[in-house]
Protein backbone atom coordinates (compact mmCIF):
# COMPACT_ATOMS: atom_id res chain seq x y z
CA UNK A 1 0.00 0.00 0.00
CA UNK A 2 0.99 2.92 -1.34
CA UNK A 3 1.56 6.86 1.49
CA UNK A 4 -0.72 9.42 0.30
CA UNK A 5 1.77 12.78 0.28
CA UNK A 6 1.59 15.58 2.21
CA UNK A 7 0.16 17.22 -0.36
CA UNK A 8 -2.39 15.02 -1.40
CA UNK A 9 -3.18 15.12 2.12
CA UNK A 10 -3.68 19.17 2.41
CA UNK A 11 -5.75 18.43 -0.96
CA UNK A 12 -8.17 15.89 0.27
CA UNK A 13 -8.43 17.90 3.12
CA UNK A 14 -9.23 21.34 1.61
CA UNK A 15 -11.23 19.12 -0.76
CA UNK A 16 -13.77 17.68 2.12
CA UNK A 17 -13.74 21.29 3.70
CA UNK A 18 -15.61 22.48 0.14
CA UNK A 19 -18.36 20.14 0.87
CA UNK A 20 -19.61 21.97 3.79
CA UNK A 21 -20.24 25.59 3.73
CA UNK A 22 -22.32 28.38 2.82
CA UNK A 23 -22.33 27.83 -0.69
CA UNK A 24 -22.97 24.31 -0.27
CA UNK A 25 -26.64 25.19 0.73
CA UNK A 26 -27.45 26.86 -2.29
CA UNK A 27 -27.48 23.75 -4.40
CA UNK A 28 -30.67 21.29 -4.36
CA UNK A 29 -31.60 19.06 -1.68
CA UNK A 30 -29.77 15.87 -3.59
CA UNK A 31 -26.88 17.94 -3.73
CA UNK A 32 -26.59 18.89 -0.19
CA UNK A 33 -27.69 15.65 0.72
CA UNK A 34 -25.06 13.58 -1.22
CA UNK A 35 -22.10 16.36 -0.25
CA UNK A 36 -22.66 16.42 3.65
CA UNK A 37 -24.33 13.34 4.50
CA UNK A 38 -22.48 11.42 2.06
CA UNK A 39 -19.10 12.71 0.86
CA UNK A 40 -18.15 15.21 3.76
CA UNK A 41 -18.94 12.68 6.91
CA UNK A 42 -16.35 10.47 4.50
CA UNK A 43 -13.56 12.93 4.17
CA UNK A 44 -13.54 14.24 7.98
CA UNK A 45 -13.41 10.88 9.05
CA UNK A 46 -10.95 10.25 7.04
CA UNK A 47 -8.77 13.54 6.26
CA UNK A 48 -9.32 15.16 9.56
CA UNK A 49 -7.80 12.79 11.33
CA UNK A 50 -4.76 13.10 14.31
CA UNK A 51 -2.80 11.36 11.56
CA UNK A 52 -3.93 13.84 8.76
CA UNK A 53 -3.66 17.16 10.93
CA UNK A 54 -0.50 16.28 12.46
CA UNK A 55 1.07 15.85 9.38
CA UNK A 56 0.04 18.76 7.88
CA UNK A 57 1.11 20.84 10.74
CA UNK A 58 4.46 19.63 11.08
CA UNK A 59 4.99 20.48 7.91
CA UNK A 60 3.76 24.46 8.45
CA UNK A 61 0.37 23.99 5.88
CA UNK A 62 -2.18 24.18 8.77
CA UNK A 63 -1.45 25.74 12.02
CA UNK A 64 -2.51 24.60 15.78
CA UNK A 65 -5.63 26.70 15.45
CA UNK A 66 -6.71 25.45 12.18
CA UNK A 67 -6.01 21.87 13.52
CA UNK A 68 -7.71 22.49 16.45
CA UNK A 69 -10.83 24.02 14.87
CA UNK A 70 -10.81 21.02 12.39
CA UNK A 71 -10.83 18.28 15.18
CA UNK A 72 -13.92 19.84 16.71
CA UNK A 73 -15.81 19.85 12.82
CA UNK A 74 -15.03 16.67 12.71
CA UNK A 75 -16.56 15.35 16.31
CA UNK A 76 -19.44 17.79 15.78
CA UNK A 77 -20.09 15.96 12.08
CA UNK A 78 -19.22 12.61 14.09
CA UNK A 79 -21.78 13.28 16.52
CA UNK A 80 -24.60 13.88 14.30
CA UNK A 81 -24.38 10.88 12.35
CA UNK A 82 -27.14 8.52 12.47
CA UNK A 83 -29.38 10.66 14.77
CA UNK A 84 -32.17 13.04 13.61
CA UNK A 85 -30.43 15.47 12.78
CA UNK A 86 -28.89 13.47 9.74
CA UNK A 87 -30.87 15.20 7.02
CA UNK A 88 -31.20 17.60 4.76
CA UNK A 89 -34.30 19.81 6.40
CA UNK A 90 -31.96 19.49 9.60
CA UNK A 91 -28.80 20.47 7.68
CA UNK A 92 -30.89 23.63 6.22
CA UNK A 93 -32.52 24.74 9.39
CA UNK A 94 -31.40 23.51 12.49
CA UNK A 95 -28.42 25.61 14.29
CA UNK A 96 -26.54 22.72 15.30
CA UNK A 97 -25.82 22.51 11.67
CA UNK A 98 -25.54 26.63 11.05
CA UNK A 99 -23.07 25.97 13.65
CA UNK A 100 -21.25 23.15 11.64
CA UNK A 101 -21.46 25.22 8.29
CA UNK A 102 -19.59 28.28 10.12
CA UNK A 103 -16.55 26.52 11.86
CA UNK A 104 -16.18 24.69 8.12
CA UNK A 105 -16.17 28.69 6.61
CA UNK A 106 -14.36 29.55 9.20
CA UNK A 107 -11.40 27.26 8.42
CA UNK A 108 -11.24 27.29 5.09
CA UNK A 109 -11.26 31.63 5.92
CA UNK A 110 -8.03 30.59 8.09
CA UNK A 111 -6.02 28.77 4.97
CA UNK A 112 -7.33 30.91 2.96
CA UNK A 113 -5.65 33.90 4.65
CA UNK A 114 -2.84 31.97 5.21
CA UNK A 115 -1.93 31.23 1.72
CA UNK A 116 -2.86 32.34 -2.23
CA UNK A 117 -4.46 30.27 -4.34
CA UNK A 118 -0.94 29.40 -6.11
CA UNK A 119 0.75 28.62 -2.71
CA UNK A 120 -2.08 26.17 -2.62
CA UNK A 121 -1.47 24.64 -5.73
CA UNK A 122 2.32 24.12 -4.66
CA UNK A 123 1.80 22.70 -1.09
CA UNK A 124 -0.47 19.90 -3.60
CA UNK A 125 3.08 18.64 -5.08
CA UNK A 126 4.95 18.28 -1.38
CA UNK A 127 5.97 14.84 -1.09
């Protein structure tokens, strides 16, 4: 088995945090639906990991605050799973959820402040 990089790693991670958001409402319920419920719970299990943030961190991509804040997305999502809030209506109108769509705007506000769209591209092709 094949190491993902360390920049395939900051790019499935940025990747999963573009699932959840703001913008992510706007599309139709089978959108949101398969993006949150299905892709994003996939991807913060998975790319928000100790492993995953660690990594990034020690190699200066993230910082402890954007690790920190993407820990607590990911129990937040974590903790929603399977209950009834694990819907779409929920995901559109219940603040639990408002509160999940923030800290995911939030962090992708931090990295985005952090670094330029090319600075992103280049941390893709770390090794």
């Amino acid at each position: 088995m094949e190491n993902i990089s360390v920049g395939k790693s900051f790019e499935l991670y940025l990747d999963t945090l573009s699932q959840c958001g703001e913008e992510t409402l706007k599309l139709a319920d089978i959108e949101v639906e398969h993006l949150i419920l299905e892709e994003f719970i996939i991807g913060a299990t998975a790319f928000f990991s100790k492993y995953t943030l660690e990594r990034l961190e020690e190699n200066g991509i993230i910082d402890a605050e954007i690790s920190e804040k993407s820990k607590l997305l990911q129990r937040k999502i974590m903790e929603f799973d399977g209950t009834e809030l694990w819907n779409v209506h929920s995901i559109r109108s219940a603040s639990e959820w408002a509160n999940i769509i923030l800290l995911s705007d939030e962090i992708k506000n931090k990295i985005n402040q952090k670094w330029t769209t090319e600075e992103i591209e280049y941390l893709y092709s770390i090794s």
